[in-house]
Protein backbone atom coordinates (compact mmCIF):
# COMPACT_ATOMS: atom_id res chain seq x y z
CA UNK A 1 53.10 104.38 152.53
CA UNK A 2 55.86 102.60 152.15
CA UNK A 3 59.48 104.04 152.44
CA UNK A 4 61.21 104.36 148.48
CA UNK A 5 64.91 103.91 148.54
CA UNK A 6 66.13 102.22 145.05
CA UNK A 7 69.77 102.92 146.45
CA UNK A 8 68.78 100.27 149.46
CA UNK A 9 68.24 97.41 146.74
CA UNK A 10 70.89 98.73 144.28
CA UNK A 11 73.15 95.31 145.59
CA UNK A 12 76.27 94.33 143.25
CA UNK A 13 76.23 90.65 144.75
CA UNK A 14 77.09 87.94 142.78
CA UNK A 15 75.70 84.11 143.04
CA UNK A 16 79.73 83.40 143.25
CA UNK A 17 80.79 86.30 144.98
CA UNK A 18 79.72 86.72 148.38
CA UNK A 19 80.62 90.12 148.96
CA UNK A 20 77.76 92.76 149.70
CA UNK A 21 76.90 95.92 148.61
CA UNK A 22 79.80 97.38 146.69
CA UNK A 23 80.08 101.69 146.40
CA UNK A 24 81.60 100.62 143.33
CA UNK A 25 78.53 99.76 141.38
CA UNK A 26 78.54 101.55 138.27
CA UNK A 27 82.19 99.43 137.90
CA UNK A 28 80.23 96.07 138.77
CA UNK A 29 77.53 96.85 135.92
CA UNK A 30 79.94 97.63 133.62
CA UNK A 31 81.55 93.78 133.90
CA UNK A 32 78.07 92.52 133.49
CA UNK A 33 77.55 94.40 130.28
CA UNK A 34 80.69 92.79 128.84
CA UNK A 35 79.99 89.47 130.24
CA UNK A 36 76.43 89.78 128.28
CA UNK A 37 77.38 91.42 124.95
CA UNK A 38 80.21 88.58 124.51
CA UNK A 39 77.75 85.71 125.24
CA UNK A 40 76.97 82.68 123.13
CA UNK A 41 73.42 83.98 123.96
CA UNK A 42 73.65 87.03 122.91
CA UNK A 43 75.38 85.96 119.32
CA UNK A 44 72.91 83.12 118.73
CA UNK A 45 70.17 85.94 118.83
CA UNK A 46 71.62 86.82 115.12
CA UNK A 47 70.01 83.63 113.63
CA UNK A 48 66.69 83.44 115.68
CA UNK A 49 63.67 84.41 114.72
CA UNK A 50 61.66 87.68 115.03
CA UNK A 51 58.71 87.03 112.72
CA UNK A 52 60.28 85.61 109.92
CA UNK A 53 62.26 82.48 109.75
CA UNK A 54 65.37 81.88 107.74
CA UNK A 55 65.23 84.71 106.17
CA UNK A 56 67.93 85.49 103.73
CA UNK A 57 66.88 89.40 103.60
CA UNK A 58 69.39 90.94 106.36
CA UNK A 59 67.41 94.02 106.29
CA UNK A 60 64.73 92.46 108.07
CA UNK A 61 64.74 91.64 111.39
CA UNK A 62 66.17 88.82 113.69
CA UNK A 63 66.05 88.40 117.31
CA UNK A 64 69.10 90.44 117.98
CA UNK A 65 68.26 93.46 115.82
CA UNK A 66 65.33 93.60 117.46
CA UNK A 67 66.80 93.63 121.17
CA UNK A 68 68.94 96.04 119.96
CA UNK A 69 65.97 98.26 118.91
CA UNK A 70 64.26 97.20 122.62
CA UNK A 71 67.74 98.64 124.23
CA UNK A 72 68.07 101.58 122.47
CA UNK A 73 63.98 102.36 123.30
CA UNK A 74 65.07 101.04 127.04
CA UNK A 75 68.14 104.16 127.26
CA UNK A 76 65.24 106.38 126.00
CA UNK A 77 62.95 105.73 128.91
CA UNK A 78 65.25 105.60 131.21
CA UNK A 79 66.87 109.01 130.62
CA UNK A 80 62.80 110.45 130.26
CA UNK A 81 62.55 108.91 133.44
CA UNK A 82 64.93 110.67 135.26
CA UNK A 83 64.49 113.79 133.52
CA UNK A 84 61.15 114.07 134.58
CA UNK A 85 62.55 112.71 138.42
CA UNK A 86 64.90 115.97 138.20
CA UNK A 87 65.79 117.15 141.84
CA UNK A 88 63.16 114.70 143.13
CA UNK A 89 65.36 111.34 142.07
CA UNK A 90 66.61 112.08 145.18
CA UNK A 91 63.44 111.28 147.18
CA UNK A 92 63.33 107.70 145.65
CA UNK A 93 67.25 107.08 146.28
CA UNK A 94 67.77 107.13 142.84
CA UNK A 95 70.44 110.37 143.15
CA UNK A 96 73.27 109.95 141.22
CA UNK A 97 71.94 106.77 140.01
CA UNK A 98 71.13 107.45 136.41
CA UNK A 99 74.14 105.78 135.06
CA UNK A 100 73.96 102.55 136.78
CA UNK A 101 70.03 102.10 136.28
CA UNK A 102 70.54 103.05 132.32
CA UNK A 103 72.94 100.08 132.01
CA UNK A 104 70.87 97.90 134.28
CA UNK A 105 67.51 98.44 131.35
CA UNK A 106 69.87 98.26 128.59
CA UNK A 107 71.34 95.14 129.60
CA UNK A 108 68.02 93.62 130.30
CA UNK A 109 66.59 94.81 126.85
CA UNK A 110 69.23 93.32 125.05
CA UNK A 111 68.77 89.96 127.17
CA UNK A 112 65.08 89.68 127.04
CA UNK A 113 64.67 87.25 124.15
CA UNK A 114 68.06 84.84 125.14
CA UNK A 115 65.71 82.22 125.87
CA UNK A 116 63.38 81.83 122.98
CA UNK A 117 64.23 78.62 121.26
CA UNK A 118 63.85 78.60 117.06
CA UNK A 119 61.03 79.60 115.35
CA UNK A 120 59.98 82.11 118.49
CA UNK A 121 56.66 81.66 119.96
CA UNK A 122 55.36 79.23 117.60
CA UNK A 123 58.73 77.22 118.37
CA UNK A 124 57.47 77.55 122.46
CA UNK A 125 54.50 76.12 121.12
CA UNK A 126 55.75 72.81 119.72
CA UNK A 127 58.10 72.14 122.16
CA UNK A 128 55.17 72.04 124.98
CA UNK A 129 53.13 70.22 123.24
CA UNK A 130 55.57 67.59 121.73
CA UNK A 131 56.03 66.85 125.72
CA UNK A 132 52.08 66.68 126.31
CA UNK A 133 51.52 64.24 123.93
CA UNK A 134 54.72 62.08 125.00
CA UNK A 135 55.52 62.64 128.28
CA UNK A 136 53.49 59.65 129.52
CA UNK A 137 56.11 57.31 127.82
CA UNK A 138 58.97 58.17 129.78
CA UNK A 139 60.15 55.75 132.08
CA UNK A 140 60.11 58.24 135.42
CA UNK A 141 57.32 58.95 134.83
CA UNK A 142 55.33 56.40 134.39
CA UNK A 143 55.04 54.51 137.48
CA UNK A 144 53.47 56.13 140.29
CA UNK A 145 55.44 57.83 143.12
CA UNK A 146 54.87 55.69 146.28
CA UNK A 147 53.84 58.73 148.94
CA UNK A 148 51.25 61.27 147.94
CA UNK A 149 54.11 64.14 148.11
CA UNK A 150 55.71 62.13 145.44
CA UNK A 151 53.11 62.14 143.41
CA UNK A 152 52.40 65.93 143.67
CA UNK A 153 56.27 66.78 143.10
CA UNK A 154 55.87 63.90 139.47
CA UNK A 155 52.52 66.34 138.39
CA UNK A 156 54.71 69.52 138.89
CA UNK A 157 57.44 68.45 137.48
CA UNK A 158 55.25 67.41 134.38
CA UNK A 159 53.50 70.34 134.15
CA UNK A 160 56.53 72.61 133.85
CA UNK A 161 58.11 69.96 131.48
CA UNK A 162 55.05 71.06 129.48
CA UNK A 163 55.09 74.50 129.92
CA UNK A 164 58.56 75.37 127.76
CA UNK A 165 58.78 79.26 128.53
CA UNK A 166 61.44 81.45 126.55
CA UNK A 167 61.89 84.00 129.53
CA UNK A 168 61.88 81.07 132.02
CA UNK A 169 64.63 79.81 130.09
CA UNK A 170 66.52 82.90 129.97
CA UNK A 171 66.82 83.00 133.70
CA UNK A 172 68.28 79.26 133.10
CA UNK A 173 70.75 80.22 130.81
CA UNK A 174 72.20 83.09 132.70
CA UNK A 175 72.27 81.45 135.64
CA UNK A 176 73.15 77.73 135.31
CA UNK A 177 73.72 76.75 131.56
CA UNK A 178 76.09 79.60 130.61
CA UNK A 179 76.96 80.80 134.46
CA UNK A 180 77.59 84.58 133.34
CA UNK A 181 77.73 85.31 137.17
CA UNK A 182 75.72 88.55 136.27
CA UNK A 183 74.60 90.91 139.53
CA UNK A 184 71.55 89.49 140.94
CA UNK A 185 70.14 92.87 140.37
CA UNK A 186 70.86 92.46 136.53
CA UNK A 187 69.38 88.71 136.32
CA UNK A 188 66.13 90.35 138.42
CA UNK A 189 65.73 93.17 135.44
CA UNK A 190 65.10 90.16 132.80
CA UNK A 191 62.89 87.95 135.78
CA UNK A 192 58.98 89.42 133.47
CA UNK A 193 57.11 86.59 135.19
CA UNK A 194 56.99 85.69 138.97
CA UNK A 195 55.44 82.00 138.90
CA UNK A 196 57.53 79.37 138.88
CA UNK A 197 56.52 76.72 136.56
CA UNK A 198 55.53 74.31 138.62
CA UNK A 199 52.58 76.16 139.76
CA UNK A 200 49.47 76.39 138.09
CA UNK A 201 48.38 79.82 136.24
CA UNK A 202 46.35 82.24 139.07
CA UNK A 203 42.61 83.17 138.35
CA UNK A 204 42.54 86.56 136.78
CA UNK A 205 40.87 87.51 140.24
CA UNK A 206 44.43 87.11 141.84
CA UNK A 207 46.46 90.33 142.83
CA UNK A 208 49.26 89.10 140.72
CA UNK A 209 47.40 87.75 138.06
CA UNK A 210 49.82 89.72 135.44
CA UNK A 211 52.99 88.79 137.04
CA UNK A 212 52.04 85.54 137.19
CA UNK A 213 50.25 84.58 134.03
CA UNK A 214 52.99 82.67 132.22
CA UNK A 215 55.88 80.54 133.73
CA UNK A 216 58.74 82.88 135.23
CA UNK A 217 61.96 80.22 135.73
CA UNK A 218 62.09 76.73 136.13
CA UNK A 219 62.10 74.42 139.21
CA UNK A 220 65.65 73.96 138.43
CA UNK A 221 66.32 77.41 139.77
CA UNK A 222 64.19 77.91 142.19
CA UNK A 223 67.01 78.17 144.50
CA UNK A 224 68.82 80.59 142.11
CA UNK A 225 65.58 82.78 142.20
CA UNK A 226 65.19 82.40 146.42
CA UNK A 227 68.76 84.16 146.45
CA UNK A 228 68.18 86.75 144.42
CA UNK A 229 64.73 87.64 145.98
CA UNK A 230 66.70 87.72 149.54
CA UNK A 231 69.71 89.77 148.49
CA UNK A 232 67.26 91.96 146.28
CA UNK A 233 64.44 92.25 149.03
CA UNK A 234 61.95 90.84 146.24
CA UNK A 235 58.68 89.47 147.89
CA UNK A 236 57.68 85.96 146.11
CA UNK A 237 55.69 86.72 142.85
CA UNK A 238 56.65 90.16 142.43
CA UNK A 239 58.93 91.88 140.02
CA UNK A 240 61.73 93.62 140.04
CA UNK A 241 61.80 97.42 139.51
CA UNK A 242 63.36 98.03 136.48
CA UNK A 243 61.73 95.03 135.04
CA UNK A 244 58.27 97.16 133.88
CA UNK A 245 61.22 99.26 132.20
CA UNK A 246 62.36 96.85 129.88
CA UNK A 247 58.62 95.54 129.14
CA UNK A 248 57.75 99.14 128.31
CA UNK A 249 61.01 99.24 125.71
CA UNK A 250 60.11 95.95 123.91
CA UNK A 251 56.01 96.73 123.71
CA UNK A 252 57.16 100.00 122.20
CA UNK A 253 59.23 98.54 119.81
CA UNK A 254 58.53 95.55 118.43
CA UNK A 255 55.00 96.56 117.12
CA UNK A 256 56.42 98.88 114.53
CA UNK A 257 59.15 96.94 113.77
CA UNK A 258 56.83 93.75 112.80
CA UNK A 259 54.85 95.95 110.69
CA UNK A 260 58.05 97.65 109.20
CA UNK A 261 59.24 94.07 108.13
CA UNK A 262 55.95 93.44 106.72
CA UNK A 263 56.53 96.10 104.14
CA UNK A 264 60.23 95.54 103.64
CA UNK A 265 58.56 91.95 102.64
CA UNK A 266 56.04 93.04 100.44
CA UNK A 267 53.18 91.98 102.02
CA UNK A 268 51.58 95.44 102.62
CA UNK A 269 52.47 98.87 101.29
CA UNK A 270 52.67 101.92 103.26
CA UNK A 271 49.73 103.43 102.36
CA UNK A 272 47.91 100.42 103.01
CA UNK A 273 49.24 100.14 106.44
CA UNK A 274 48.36 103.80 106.80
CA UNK A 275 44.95 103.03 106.21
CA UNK A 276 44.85 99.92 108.39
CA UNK A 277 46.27 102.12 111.76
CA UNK A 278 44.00 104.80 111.17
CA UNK A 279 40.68 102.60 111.01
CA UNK A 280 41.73 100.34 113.63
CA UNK A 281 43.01 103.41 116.64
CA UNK A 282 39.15 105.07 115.55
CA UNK A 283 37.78 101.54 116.03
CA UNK A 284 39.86 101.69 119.88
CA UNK A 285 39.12 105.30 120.15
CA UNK A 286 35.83 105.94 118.63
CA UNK A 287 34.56 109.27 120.37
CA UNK A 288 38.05 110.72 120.43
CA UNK A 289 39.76 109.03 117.19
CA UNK A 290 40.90 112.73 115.83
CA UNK A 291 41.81 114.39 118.97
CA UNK A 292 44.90 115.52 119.64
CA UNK A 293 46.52 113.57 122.06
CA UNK A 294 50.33 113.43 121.24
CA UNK A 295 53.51 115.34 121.12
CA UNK A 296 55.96 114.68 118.46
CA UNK A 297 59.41 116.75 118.31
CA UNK A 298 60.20 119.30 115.98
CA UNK A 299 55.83 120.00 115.72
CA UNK A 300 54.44 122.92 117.28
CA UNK A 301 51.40 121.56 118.82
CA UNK A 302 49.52 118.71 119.54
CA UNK A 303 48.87 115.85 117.15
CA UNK A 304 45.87 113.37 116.52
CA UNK A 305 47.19 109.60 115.71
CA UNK A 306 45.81 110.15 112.27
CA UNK A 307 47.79 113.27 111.73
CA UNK A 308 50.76 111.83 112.77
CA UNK A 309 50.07 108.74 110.22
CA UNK A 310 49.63 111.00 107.23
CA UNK A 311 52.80 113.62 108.52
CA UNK A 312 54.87 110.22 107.80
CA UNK A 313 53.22 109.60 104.57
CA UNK A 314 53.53 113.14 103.31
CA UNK A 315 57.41 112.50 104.37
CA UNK A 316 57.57 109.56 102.13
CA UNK A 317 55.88 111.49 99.24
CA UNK A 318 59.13 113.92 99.29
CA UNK A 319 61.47 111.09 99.15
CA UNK A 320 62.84 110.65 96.16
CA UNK A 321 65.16 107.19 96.73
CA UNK A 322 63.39 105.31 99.56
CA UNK A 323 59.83 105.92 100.29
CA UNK A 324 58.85 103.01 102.53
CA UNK A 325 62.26 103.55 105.14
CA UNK A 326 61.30 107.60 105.04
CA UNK A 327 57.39 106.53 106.12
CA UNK A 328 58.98 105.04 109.08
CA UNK A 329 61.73 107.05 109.99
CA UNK A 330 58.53 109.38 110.64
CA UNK A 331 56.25 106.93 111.85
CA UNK A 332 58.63 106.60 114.18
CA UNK A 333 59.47 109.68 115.32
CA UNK A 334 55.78 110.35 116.18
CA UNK A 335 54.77 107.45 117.68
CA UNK A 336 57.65 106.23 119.75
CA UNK A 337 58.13 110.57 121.76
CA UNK A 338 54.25 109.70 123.24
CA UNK A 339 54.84 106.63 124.04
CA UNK A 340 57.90 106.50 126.16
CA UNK A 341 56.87 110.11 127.69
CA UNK A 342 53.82 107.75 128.81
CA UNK A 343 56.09 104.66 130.05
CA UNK A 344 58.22 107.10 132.29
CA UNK A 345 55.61 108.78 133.73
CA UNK A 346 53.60 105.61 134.09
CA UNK A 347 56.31 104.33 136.20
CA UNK A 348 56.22 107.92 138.30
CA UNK A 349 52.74 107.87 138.60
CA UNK A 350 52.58 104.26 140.65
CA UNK A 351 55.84 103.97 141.45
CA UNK A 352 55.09 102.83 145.07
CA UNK A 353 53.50 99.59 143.52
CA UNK A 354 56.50 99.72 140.84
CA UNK A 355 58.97 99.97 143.63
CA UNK A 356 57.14 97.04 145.54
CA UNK A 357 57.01 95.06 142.24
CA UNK A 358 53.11 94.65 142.54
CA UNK A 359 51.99 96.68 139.59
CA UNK A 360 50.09 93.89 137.86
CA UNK A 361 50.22 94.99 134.79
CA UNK A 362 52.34 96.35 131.73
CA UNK A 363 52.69 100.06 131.96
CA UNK A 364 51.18 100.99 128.47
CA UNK A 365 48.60 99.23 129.35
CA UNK A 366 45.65 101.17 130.79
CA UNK A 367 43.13 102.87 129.08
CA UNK A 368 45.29 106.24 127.45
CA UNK A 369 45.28 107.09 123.93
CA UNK A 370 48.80 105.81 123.88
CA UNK A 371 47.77 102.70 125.01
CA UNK A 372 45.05 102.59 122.03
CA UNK A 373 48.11 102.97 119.79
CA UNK A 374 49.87 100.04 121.19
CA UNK A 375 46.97 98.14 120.56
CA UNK A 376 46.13 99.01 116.99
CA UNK A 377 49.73 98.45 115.87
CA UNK A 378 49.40 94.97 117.38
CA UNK A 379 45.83 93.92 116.13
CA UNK A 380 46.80 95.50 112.45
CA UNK A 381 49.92 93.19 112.84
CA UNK A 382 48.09 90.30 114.22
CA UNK A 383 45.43 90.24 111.31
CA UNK A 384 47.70 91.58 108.14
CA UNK A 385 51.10 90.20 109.19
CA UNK A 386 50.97 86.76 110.89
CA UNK A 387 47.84 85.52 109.16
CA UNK A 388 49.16 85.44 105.81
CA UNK A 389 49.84 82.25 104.04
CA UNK A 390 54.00 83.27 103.84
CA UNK A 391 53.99 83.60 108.19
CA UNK A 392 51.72 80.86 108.78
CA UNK A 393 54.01 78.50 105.95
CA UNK A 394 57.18 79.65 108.03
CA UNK A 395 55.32 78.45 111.03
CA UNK A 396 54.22 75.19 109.78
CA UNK A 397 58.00 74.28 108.63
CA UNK A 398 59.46 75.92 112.04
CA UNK A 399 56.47 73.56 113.92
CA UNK A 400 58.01 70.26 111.63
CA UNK A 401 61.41 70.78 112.68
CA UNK A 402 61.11 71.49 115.83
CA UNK A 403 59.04 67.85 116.58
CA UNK A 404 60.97 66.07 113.95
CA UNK A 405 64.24 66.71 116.51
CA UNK A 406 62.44 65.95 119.01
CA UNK A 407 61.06 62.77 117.32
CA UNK A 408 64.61 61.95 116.14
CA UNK A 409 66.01 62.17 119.86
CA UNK A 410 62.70 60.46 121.71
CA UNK A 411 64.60 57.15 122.35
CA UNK A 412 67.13 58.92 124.90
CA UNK A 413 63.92 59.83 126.65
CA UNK A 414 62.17 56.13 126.80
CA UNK A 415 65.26 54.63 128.22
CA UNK A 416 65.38 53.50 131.88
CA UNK A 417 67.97 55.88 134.67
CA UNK A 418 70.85 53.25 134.47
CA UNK A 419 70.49 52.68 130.87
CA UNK A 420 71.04 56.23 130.22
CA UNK A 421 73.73 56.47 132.78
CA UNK A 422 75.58 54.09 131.15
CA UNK A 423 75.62 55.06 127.94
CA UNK A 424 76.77 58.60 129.09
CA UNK A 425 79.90 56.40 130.55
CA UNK A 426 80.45 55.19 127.00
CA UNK A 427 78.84 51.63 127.74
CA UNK A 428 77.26 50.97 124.68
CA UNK A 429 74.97 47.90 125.76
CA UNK A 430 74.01 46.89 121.96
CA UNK A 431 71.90 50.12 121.74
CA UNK A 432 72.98 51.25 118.86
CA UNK A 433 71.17 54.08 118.36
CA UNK A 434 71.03 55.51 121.45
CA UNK A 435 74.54 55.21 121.84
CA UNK A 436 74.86 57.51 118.42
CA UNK A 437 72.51 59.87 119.28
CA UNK A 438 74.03 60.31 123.03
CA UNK A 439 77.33 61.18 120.80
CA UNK A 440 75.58 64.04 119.46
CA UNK A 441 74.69 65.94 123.07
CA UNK A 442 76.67 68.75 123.68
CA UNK A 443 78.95 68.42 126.42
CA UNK A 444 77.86 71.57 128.30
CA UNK A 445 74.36 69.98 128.23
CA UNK A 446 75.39 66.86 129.45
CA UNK A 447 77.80 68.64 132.44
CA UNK A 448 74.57 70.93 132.90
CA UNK A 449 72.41 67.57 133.19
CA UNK A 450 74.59 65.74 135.45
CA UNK A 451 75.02 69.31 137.98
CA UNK A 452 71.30 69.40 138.26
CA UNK A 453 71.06 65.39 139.08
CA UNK A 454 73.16 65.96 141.52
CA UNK A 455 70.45 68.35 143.43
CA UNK A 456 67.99 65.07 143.38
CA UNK A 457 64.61 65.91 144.79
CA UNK A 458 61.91 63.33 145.61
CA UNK A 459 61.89 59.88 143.80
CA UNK A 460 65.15 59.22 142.29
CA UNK A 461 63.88 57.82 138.63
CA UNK A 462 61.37 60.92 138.50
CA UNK A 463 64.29 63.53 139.29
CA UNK A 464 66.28 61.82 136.59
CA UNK A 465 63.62 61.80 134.07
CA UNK A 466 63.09 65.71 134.43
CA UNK A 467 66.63 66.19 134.40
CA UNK A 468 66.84 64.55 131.06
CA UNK A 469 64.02 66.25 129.40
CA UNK A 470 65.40 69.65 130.77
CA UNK A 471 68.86 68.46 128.87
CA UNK A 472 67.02 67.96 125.69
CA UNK A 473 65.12 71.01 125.95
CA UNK A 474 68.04 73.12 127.18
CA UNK A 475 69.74 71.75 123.69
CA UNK A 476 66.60 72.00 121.58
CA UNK A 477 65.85 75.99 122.52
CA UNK A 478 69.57 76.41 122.39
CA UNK A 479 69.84 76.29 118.72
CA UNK A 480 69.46 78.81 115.95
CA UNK A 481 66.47 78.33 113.68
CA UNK A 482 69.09 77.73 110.63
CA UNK A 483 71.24 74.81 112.88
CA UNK A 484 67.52 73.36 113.83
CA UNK A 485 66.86 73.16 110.08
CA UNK A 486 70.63 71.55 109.15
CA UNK A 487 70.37 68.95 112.71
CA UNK A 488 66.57 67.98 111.39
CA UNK A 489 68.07 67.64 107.88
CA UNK A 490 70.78 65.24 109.04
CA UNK A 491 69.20 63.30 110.93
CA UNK A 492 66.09 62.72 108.54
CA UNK A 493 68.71 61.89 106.20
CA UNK A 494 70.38 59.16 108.70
């Protein structure tokens, strides 16, 4: 078995600080938090998507509501966690760490979605598949590399290009675009996937197939990543501890908060949505649909999922001013005490393949009633919420945008390594378009761009080609879904 000792991989080390090990961690946390809360990151989150986009309704939710609803679930866990550790914390090297692993989970929650470009997933989606279909035409790409390692590194390269990954991107920003100089063991919190994304997807027969089943960072900070597994004693393609933490906090919250938006929208009224959970958790849970498997505070005994769905709806019944907001509050309440008691103890319960990062999988999922709820509040979701005609519209114009940009800045992309070069030099060469469109890069981007060409790896013309598509992605994903819509606008326009 092997030996638990949190405290031993509790590090404060920085990527720019050398030092190791500080006793002073709590202090070191506490400059991460502030370096987080006041990033461009963070703020950006307030105009990003959640499910729907540009949405003039602030009660419903954007990216950085929601992470603050993931970090407030994330405090939760953590503080079940430990109160069900009581005396034996000690026995994992976790006494007297409570503090310091609280802010490490609420940090991460609130980080989780930094990389998700506009439009969320469906925004992921275009921008992979606007490189797919184009990334042929680029001049680094091309000609074939001359040695058969050269061609191997070209097919990576192209695959990851491919492969645009919000949380991959998140490790990007933290580390290289925005340099927050966070802990390593805060950056390894928000590391959810292991595989970099040069690397094919494992078979599901893999050990790590969980870990590992969408990109993790980028080939651009590989050696980023290689640091912070050393100084964090992180085996390639495993997670970090506190990482199934911060999964737990987001599964658990953004299920009801997708379906609380939903009604807030008008798409579905609570009693609809009442009916919906129940028939779809009996569907899950067919011989035990009206057992009683949770605990809900402030009721005496035991609860069935249906009871606790129609305890919220009798709530809203004796609301007089808002009967939808009271369904929830309840909802709430009943759902999210069983499901983090479940998280913490999940994480108790394996916590030698926690510790070692090789749990490969999410710890809701197994096959527990609470589990079943997860589920049903994310199939209801899936077939009431995002298939009507209002999401999928949203999604279509988010999907336009996003290539139209992309369209718009394609002839940076088709231009040869010294054309480019000189145009960044101000050179203008009779390209007259180019030349405007290199005017509109942001200069962090192009700094960014011109730090990682500086790292050149195999074939010079390849390296520079991938380090220009990264630019234009690291721009593209950068921008809030309503600056997408005014760039798209102005450029159509032009």
């Amino acid at each position: 078995m092997t030996l638990i000792n949190f405290a031993k991989r509790f590090s404060s080390r920085r990527p720019y600080s050398k030092a190791s090990a500080s006793p002073q961690l709590d202090a070191q946390l506490e400059s991460d938090r502030g370096r987080i809360i006041n990033s461009a990151a963070v703020r950006r989150l307030q105009q990003k998507t959640q499910v729907f986009p540009l949405e003039h309704n602030a009660a419903v939710r954007s990216r950085l509501t929601h992470s603050l609803e993931v970090q407030q679930t994330g405090r939760f866990i953590t503080r079940t966690l430990f109160d069900k550790l009581g005396a034996e914390a000690s026995r994992y090297g976790l006494a007297g760490s409570e503090r310091a692993t609280e802010s490490l989970v609420e940090m991460a929650c609130l980080m989780h979605d930094i990389g998700n470009p506009p439009f969320g997933h469906f925004g992921e989606a275009a921008i992979s598949r606007w490189f797919t279909e184009q990334i042929d035409q680029f001049p680094g790409f091309i000609a074939p590399s001359s040695s058969a390692e050269g061609q191997a590194l070209t097919q990576k390269l192209k695959r990851e290009l491919c492969s645009f990954e919000g949380n991959a991107q998140a490790i990007r920003l933290i580390s290289q675009l925005q340099k927050l100089n966070l802990t390593y063991l805060q950056s390894a919190c928000i590391l959810k996937y292991t595989r970099c994304a040069t690397d094919p997807r494992p078979d599901a027969q893999h050990p790590l197939s969980y870990l590992m089943k969408k990109p993790g960072y980028y080939f651009s900070e590989r050696q980023f990543v290689a640091e912070m597994q050393e100084t964090l004693e992180m085996r390639p393609g495993h997670r970090f501890p506190l990482t199934y933490l911060m999964e737990a906090a987001d599964d658990i919250s953004y299920c009801l908060a997708d379906l609380e938006d939903a009604i807030d929208k008008g798409i579905l009224s609570i009693r609809q949505l009442a009916q919906l959970l129940i028939e779809q958790f009996a569907r899950l849970r067919p011989l035990d649909a009206d057992e009683k498997h949770f605990y809900a505070p402030g009721r005496r005994s035991a609860s069935s999922f249906t009871d606790l769905v129609h305890y919220a709806l009798e709530r809203a019944d004796k609301e007089s001013i808002n009967k939808d907001h009271e369904f929830f509050v309840w909802l709430r309440v009943g759902l999210t005490h069983p499901l983090v008691q479940h998280a913490a103890q999940a994480f108790i319960d394996n916590i030698e393949a926690v510790y070692q990062g090789r749990l490969n999988r999410a710890l809701l999922e197994d096959d527990s009633p609470c589990h079943a709820i997860v589920s049903t509040l994310k199939k209801v979701a899936i077939r009431h919420v995002f298939s009507v005609d209002e999401v999928k519209t949203l999604e279509l114009q988010g999907y336009r945008i996003l290539t139209g940009l992309l369209d718009h800045y394609r002839p940076l992309l088709r231009l040869s390594r010294s054309q480019f070069g000189q145009l960044l030099e101000g050179k203008n060469q009779g390209l007259l378009l180019e030349g405007l469109l290199v005017r509109r890069l942001p200069n962090k981007h192009i700094k960014a761009y011109y730090q990682l060409y500086q790292q050149s790896v195999g074939d010079v013309d390849v390296w520079e080609s991938y380090c220009r598509c990264r630019l234009l992605q690291d721009m593209i994903s950068g921008m809030t879904d309503q600056y997408a819509l005014d760039e798209f606008k102005t450029l159509s326009v032009i």
